[in-house]
Structure formats: C-alpha cells, structure tokens
Protein backbone atom coordinates (compact mmCIF):
# COMPACT_ATOMS: atom_id res chain seq x y z
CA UNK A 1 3.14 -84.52 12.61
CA UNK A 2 1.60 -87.74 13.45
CA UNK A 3 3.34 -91.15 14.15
CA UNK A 4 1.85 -93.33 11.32
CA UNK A 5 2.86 -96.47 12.90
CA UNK A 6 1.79 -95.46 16.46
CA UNK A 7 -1.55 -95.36 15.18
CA UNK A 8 -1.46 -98.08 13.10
CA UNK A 9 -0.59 -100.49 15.37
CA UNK A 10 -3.26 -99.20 18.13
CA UNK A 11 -5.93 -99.77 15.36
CA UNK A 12 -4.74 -103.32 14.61
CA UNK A 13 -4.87 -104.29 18.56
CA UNK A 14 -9.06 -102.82 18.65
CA UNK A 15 -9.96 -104.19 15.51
CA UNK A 16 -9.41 -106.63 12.95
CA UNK A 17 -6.52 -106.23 11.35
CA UNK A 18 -8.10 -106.96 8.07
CA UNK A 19 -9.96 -103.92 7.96
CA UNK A 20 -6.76 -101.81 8.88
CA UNK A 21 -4.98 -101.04 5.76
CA UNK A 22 -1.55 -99.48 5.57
CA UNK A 23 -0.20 -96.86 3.05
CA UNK A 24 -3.76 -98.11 0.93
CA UNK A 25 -3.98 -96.55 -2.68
CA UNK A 26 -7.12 -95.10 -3.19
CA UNK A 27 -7.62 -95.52 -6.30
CA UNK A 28 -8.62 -99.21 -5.17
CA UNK A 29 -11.82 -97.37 -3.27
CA UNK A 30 -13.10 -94.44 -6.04
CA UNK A 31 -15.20 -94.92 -8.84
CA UNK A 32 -12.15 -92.61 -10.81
CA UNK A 33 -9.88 -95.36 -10.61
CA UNK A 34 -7.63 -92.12 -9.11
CA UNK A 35 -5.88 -91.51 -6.49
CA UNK A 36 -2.55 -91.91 -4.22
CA UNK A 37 -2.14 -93.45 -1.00
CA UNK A 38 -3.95 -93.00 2.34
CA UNK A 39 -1.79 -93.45 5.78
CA UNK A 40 -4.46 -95.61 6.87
CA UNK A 41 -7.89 -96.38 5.85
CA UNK A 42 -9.97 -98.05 8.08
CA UNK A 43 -13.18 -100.20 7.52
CA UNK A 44 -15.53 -100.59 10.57
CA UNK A 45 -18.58 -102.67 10.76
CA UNK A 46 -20.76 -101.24 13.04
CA UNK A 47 -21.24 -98.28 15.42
CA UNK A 48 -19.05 -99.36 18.36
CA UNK A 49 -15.62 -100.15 15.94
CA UNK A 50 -15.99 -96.80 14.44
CA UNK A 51 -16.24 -95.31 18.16
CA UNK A 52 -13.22 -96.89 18.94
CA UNK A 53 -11.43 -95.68 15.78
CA UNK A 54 -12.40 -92.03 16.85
CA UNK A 55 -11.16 -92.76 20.41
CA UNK A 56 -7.81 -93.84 19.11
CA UNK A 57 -7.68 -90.82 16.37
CA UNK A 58 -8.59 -88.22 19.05
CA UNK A 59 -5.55 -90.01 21.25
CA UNK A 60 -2.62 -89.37 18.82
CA UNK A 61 -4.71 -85.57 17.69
CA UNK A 62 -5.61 -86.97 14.47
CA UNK A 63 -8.93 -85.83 12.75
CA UNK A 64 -9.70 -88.63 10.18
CA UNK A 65 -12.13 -88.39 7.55
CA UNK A 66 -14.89 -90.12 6.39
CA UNK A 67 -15.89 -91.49 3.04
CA UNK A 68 -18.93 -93.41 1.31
CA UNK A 69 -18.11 -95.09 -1.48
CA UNK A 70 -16.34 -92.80 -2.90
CA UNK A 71 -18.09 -92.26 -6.02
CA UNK A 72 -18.14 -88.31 -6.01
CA UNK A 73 -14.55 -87.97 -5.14
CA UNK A 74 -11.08 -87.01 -6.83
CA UNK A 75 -8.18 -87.79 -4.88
CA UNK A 76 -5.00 -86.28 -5.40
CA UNK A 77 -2.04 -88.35 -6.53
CA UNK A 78 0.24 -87.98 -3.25
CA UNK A 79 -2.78 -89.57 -1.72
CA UNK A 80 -4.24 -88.63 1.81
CA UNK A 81 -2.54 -87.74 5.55
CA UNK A 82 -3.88 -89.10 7.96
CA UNK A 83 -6.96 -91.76 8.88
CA UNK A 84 -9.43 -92.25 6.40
CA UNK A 85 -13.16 -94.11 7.57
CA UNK A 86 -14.61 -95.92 4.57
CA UNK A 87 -18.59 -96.50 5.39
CA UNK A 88 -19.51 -98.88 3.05
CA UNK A 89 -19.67 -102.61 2.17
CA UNK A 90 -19.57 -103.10 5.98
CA UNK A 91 -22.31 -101.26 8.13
CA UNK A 92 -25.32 -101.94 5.05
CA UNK A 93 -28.71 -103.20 7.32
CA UNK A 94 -32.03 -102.13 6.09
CA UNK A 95 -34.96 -102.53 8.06
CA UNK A 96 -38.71 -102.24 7.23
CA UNK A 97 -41.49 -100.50 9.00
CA UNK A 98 -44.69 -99.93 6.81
CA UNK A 99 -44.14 -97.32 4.44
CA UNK A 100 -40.62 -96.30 6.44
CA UNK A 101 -37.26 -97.32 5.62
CA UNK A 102 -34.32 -97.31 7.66
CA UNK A 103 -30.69 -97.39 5.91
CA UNK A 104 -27.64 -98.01 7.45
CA UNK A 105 -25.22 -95.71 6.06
CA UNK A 106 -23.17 -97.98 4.15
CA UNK A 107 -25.94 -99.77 2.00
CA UNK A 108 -25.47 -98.51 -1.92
CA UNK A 109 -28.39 -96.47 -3.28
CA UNK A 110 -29.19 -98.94 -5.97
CA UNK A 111 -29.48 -102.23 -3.53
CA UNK A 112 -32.15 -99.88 -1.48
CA UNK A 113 -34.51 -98.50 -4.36
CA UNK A 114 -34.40 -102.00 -5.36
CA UNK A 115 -35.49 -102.88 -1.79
CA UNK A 116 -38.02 -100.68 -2.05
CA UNK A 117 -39.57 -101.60 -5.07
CA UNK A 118 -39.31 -105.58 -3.78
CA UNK A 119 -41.50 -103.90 -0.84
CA UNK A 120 -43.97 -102.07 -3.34
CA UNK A 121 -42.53 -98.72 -2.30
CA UNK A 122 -42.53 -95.70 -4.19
CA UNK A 123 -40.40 -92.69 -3.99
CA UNK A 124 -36.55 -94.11 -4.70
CA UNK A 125 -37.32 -94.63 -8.37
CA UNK A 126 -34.68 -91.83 -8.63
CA UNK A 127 -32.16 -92.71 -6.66
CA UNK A 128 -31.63 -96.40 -8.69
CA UNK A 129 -28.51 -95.33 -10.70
CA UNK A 130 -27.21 -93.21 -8.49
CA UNK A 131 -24.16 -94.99 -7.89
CA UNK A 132 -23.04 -94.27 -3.97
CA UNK A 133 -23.70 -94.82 -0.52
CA UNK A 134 -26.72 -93.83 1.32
CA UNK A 135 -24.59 -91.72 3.53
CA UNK A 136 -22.71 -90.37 0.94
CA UNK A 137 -26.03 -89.38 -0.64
CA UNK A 138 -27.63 -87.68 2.07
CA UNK A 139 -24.70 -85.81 2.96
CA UNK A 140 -24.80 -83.96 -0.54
CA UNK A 141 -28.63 -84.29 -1.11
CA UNK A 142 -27.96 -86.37 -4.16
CA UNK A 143 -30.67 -86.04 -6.66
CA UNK A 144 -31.49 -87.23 -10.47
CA UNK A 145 -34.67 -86.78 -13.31
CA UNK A 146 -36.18 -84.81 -10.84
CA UNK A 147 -36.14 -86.48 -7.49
CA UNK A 148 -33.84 -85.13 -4.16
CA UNK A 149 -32.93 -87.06 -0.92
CA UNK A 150 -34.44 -84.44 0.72
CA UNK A 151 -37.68 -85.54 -0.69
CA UNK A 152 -37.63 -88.75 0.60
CA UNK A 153 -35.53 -88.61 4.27
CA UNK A 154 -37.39 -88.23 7.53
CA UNK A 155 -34.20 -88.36 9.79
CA UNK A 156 -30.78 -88.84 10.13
CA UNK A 157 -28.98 -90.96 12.97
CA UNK A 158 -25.16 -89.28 13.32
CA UNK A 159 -22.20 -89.77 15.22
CA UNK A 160 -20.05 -86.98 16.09
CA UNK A 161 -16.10 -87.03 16.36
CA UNK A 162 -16.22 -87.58 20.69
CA UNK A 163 -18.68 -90.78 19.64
CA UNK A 164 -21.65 -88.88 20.54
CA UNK A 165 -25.32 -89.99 18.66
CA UNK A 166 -28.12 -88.07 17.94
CA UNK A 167 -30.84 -87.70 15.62
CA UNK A 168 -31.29 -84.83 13.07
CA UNK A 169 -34.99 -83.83 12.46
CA UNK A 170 -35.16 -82.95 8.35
CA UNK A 171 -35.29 -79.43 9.59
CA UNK A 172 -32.35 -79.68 11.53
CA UNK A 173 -30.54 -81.40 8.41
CA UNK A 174 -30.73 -78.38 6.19
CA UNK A 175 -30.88 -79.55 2.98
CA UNK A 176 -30.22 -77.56 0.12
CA UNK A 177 -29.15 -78.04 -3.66
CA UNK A 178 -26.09 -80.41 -3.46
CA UNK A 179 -25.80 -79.66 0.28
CA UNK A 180 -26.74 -80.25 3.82
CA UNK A 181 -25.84 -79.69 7.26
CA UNK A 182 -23.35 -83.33 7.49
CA UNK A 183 -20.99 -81.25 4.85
CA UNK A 184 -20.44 -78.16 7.09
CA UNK A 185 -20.24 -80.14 10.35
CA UNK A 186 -18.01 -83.02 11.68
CA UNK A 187 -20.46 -85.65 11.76
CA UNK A 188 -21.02 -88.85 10.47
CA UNK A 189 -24.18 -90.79 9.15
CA UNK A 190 -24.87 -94.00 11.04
CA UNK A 191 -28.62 -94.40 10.03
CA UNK A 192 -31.67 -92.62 8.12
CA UNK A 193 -34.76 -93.01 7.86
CA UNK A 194 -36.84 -92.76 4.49
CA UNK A 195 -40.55 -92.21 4.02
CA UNK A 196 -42.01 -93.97 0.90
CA UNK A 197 -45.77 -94.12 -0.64
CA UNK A 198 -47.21 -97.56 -1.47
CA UNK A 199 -47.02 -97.96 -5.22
CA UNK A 200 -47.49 -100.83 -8.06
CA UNK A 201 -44.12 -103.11 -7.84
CA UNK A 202 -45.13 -103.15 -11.72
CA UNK A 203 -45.17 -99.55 -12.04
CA UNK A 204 -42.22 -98.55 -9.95
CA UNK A 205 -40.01 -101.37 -12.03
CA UNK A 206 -41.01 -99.69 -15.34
CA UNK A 207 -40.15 -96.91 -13.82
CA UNK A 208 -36.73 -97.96 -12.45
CA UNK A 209 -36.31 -99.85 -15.66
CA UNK A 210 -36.66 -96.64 -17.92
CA UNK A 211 -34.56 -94.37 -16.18
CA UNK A 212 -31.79 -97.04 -16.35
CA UNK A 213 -32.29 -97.51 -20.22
CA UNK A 214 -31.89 -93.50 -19.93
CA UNK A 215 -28.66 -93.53 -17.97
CA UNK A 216 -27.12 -96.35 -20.46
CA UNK A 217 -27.88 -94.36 -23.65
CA UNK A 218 -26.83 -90.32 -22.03
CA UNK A 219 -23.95 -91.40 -19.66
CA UNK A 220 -20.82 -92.75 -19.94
CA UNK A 221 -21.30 -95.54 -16.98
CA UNK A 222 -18.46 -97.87 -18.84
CA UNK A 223 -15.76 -95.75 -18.28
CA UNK A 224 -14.15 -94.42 -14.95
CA UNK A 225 -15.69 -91.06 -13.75
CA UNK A 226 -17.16 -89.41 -10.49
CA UNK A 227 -20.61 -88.28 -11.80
CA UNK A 228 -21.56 -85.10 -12.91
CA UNK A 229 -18.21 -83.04 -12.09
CA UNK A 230 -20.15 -79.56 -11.93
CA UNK A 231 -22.95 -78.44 -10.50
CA UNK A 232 -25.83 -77.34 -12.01
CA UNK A 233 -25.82 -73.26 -12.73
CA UNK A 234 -28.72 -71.22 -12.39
CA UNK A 235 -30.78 -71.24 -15.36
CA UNK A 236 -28.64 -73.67 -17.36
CA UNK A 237 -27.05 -77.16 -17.25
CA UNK A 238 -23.08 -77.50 -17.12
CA UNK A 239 -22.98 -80.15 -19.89
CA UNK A 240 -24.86 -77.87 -22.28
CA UNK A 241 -22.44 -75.14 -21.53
CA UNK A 242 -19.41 -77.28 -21.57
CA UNK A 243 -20.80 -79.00 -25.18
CA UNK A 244 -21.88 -75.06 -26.88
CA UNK A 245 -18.18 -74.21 -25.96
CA UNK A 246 -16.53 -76.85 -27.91
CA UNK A 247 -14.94 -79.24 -25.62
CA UNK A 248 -16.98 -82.69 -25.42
CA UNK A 249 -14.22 -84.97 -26.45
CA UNK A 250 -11.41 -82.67 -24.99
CA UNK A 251 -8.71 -84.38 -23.25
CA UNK A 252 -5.38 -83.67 -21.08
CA UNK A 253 -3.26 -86.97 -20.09
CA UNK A 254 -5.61 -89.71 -19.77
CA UNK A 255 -8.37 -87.51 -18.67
CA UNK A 256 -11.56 -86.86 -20.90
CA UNK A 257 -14.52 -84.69 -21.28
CA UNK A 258 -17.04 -87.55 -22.06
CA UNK A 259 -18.51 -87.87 -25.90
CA UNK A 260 -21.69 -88.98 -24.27
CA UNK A 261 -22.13 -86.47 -21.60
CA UNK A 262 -20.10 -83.50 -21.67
CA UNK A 263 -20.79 -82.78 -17.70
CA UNK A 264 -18.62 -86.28 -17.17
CA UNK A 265 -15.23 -86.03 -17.04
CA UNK A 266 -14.02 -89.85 -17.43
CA UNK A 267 -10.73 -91.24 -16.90
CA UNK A 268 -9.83 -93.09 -20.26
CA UNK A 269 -7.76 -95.45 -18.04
CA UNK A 270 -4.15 -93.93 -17.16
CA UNK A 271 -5.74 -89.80 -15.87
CA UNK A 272 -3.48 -89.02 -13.03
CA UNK A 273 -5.64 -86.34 -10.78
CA UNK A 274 -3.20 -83.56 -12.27
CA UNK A 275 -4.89 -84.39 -15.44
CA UNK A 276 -8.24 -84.26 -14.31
CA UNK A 277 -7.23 -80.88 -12.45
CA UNK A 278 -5.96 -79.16 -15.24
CA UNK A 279 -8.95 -80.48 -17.27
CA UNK A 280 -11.67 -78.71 -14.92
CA UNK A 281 -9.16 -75.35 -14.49
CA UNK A 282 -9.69 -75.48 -18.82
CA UNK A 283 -13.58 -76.04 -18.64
CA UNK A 284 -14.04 -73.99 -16.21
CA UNK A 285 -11.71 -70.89 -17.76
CA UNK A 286 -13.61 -71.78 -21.19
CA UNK A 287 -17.05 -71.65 -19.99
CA UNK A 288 -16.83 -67.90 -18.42
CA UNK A 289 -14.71 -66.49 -21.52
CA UNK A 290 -18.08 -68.03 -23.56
CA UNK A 291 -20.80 -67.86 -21.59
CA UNK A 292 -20.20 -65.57 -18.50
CA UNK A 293 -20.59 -68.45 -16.43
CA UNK A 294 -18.15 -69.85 -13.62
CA UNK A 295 -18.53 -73.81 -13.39
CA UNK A 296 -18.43 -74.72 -9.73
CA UNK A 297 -16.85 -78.56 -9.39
CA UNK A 298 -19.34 -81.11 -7.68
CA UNK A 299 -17.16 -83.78 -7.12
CA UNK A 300 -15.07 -83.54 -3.90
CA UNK A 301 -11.10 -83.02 -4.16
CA UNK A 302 -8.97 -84.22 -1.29
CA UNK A 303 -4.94 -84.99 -0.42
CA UNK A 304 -1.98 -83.79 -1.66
CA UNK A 305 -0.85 -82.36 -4.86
C-alpha cells in the first residue's frame, strides 16, 4: 500500500500545485457526470512535467494511469487508487505542415477537424462530434459515419512509463476495430501526426455541418453519457439489438437506456456507476436470451466497486 501523502507532497514540490489535486472526484473530469474519488490526479502541461510525474510514481512503486478526456469512461463510485494523468486541456498544440497535421495529445477532436477545415483539409469530417481527446481517440481507433483514426494517422509520438519517446510507424500501431497497440501496452500519446487531402473549406463545412445536424437529431448529446456503450457486433448494430429487445427507455437508479439512441446509456442526472453496471449486466443478459448475441461494453470501467 502506497503513502498517499508521501506522494502527494513530492508532486506539489515538482509541479504546480494547482495541477495536483487531492482525493479529486471524478465525476468533475467524465462526460458521465460519474464517478468517486481519485488519490491524486495530476494535470501536466507538457512532456517534461509528465516525465517527472512518472519519475516520482516509479519512486514510491506506483503505476498511475492515464486518461483523455474522459469521455469513454465509467468510473466506479469508490473512485480510483492511486495516480491518475489527465492529458487534456493542458498539452493541446497543433502544428501545420502542408497537407500534415500534428496533434498534441490533449487537443479535443472537434477543435482539430475544425482546424482542419479552417486549413481546407479534408479527411476529419468524421471525427467533428466525436467528443474526446486526440489521444484518447487514437488509442481506441475512434471512428463515426464511416471514417476511422486509422484512416487518417501517419504516426504516433509516445512516452513510455521510464520517460522513454519514440515514434510508432502506423504499422507498428496496430490498429484494429476499437483497438490499437497504446491499449495493450503502457504507453502514452504525446503527439500524432495526421495526413489530410486538400478539399473545398465549403464542401468539408457542409459536410461537418450535416453530420452534426445528424448527431443532434439520433443522439442524446444533452444528457450525460459515455458514447456508444457497446461495440458494434458482427453483422448487426448494438442499438438495433438493444431497441428489437424492448429496452430503449429502460432504467435502473438514475441510469437510462436513451429514447433517442438505444446504444447510449445516459445518466438522467443522479446514476451512481452501480446503476449503470447493473443496467449493462440487464442489456447485455437480454440481448443473448433474444438474439444469441453477447454485447461487449465499449466504454472503459475503472476503480473500485
């Protein structure tokens, strides 16, 4: 067991003490509004403060982890052990180089297509309502109406846990559906690099424009949810299944399969992550009774029950 102070206090001494937040509830930092308390979560700006909050984790044998935005996460309600890295708001540059785009992890999805489309770029028209991180969506290969990080990403800058960088060719990054080699492996996404096309800023904004109007009318983006909670099964789509088998509108506690979108779960503003637990456990268990079919969960689910 870990001294929670001990490393609390050698994080406030490296960095500033603003970004070092004690006993933090994280349902301040996910897109569920869900979540208990993490020991310490820790905001770093730039490559060399999130070196030196490795060094001091690797010191007191703690393995921390690493979140985005945390937009595709459930956290449980006794919260998270431990040192949690948030990559966002903080280490957000993008830089310009022709037709390539380099992201620093942290920048949101939506502020880059919209980047790109200022630039004339095409390619991210997907990626505009996607609602996380860069890093968050490369790590998963996020995707939407069609398009995949993995269509877009030349290369990945990553840092492992001893604060060692290297790049990862798209071959070495081993994408796959909902997947790639930054889930399997204890590294974390500094940088990638995007290749666009040149394109019609008119076109690409009608574009952009349409699949928002899409999103507004088929998901439920006003209420408190992760995204899609399932991933897709072969030959079928989890929010038909979950609709043909009765539940859209189904609710335990404060959690809710969406009327809009049946593959949302939302939280209808008091779901504790038991709720949203037992919820999934009844989809799923529904679904393969029905349909045969076992519902695999696409959102992430971390801490303590």
């Amino acid at each position: 067991m870990f001294d929670k102070m001990k490393i609390y206090n050698k994080l406030i001494k490296i960095l500033d003490p603003a970004l070092v937040k004690l006993d933090e509830p994280l349902s301040k930092h996910t897109s569920f509004k869900i979540g208990g308390p993490a020991d310490i979560l820790v905001i770093p700006r730039n490559e060399e403060e999130l070196r030196k909050i490795l060094k001091a984790s690797r010191e007191e044998k703690i393995i921390p982890y690493v979140i985005g935005n945390g937009t595709n996460l459930l956290v449980l309600d006794k919260g998270i052990r431990g040192v949690i890295i948030k990559i966002a708001n903080n280490m957000n540059n993008i830089f310009f180089d022709g037709t390539r785009i380099t992201a620093h992890a942290g920048v949101l999805l939506s502020a880059l297509s919209k980047a790109a489309m200022g630039k004339g770029l095409t390619g991210l028209e997907f990626a505009g309502g996607i609602p996380g991180t860069v890093g968050g969506a490369v790590c998963m290969n996020a995707g939407a109406y069609g398009g995949e990080m993995k269509n877009v990403v030349v290369s990945v800058e990553a840092m492992d846990f001893n604060g060692g960088v290297k790049k990862y060719s798209k071959e070495e990054i081993r994408f796959g559906y909902r997947t790639s080699i930054f889930q399997k492996e204890k590294l974390i996404i500094l940088k990638v690099c995007f290749e666009l096309q040149k394109g019609s800023y008119n076109k690409i904004k009608k574009q952009m424009d349409k699949l928002s109007e899409r999103r507004r009318k088929k998901q439920p983006l006003w209420e408190p949810n992760a995204g899609s909670t399932f991933k897709r099964p072969d030959g079928s789509y989890a929010g038909y299944l979950i609709e043909k088998a009765g539940l859209k509108g189904y609710q335990i506690g404060g959690a809710q399969v969406s009327k809009i979108h049946a593959g949302f779960i939302v939280n209808k503003g008091n779901a504790t992550a038991k709720d949203v637990l037992l919820l999934i456990q009844h989809i799923q268990k529904t679904v393969e009774e029905k349909f045969g079919i076992k519902l695999v969960p696409e959102i992430k689910i971390l801490g303590e029950d």
